[in-house]
C-alpha atoms as a PDB file:
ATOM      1  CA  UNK A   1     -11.842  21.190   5.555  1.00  0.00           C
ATOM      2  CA  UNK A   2     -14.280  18.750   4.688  1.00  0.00           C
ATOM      3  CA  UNK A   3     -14.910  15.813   7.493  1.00  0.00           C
ATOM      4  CA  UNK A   4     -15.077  13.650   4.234  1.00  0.00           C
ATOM      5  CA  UNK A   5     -11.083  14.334   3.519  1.00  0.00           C
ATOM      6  CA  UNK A   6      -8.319  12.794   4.690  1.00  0.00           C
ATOM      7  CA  UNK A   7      -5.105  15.318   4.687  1.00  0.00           C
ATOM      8  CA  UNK A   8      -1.584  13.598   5.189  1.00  0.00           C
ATOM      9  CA  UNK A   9       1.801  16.036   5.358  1.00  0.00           C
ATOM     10  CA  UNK A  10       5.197  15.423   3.401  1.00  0.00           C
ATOM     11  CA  UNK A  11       8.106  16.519   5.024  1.00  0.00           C
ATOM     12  CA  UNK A  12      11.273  16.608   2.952  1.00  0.00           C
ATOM     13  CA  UNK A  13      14.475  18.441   4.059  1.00  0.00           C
ATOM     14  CA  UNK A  14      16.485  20.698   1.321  1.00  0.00           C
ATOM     15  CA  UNK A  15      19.307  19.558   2.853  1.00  0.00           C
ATOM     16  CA  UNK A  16      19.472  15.977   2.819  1.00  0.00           C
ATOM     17  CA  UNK A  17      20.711  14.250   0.006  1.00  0.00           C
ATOM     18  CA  UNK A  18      18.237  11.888  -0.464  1.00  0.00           C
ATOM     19  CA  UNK A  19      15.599  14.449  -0.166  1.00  0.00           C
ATOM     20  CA  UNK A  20      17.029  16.996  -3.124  1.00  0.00           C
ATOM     21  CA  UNK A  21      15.701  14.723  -5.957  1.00  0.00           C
ATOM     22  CA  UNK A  22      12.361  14.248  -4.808  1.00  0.00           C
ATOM     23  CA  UNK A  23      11.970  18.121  -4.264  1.00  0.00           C
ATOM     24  CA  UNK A  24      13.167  18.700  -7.447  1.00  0.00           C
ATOM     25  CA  UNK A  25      10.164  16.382  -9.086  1.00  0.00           C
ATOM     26  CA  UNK A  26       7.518  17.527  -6.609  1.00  0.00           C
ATOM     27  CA  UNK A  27       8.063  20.957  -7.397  1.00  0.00           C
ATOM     28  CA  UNK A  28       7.543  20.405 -11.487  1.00  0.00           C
ATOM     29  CA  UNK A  29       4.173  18.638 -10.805  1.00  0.00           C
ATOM     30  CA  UNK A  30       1.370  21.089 -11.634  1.00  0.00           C
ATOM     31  CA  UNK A  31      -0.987  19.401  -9.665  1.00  0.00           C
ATOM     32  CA  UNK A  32       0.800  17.549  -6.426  1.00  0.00           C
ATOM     33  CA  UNK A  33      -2.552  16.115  -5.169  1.00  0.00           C
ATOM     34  CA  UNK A  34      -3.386  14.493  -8.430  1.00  0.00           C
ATOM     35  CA  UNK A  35       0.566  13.129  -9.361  1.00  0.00           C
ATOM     36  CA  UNK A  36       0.118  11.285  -5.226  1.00  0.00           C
ATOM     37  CA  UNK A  37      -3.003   9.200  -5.745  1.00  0.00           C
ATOM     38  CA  UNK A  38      -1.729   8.418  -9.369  1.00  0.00           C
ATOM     39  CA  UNK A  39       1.299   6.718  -7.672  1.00  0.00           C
ATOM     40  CA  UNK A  40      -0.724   5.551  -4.623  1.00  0.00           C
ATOM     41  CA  UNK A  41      -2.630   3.704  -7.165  1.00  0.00           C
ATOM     42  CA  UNK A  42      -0.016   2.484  -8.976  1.00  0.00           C
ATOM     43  CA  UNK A  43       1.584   0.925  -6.276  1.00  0.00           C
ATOM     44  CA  UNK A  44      -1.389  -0.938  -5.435  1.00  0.00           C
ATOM     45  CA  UNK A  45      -2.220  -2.161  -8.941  1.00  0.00           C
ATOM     46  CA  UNK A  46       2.149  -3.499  -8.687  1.00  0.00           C
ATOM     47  CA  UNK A  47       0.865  -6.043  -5.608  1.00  0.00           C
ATOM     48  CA  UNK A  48       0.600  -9.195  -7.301  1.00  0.00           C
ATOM     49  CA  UNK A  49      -0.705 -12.275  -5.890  1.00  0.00           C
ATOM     50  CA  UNK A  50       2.477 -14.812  -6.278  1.00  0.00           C
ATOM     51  CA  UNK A  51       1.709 -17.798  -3.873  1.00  0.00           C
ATOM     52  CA  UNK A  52      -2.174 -19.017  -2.681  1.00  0.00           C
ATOM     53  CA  UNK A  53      -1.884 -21.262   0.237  1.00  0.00           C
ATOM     54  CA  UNK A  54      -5.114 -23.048   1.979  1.00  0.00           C
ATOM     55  CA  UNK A  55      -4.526 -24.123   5.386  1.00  0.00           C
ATOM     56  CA  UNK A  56      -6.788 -25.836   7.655  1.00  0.00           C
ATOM     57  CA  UNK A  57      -7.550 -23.561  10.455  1.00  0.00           C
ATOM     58  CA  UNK A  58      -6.437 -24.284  13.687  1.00  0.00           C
ATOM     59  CA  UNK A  59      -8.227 -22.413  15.580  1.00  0.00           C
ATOM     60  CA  UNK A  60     -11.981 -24.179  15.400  1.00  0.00           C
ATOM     61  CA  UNK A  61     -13.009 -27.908  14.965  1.00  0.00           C
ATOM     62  CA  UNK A  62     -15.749 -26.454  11.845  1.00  0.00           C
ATOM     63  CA  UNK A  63     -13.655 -27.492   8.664  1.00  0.00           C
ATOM     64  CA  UNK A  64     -12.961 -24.033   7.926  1.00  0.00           C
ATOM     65  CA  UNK A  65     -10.098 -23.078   5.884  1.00  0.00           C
ATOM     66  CA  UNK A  66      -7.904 -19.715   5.348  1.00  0.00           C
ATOM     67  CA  UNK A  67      -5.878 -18.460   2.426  1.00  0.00           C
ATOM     68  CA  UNK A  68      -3.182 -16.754   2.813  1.00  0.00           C
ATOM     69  CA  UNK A  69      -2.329 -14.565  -0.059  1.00  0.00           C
ATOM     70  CA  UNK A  70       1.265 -13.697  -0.579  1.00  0.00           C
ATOM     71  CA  UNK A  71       1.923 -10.397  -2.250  1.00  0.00           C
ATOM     72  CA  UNK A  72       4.979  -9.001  -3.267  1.00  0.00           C
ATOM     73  CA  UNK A  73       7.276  -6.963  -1.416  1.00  0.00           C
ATOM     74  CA  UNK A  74       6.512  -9.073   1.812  1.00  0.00           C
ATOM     75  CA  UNK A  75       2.868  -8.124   2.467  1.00  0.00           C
ATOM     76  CA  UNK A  76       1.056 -11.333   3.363  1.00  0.00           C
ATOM     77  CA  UNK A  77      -2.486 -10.859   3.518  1.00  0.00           C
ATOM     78  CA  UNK A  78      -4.851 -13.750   5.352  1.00  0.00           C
ATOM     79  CA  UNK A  79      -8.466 -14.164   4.452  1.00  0.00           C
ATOM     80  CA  UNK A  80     -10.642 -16.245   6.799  1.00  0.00           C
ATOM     81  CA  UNK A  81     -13.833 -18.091   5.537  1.00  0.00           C
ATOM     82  CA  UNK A  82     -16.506 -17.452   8.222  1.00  0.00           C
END
């Protein structure tokens, strides 16, 4: 394998219940590889920006601020302004 790849394993069990569905669609995919990053992407395109906050920050007397992003789903993201 390539040192430019990443590979990542999927372990699903036949049988737990939760499982059987997604082994069901996995296995009519032609191309599993392809049908992954297409709903990797998706999922990262479905992160929208709801709430922008500036906040002084705290942490030096310079002025600086830092936004913090809120995304959905509970991911809060912080960017700093060096």
């Amino acid at each position: 394998m390539s040192k430019n790849k990443i590979r990542k394993t999927l372990c699903l069990n036949t049988t737990t219940e939760k499982d059987i569905p997604l082994i069901e669609r996995i296995q009519s995919v032609q191309n599993f590889n392809d049908y992954i990053k297409r709903l990797i992407e998706k999922d990262i395109k479905s992160r929208k920006i709801v709430k922008v906050e500036n906040k002084p920050n705290q942490s030096s007397n310079t002025g600086n601020t830092s936004t913090n992003l809120v995304i959905t789903k509970g991911t809060t993201l912080t960017l700093k302004a060096e």
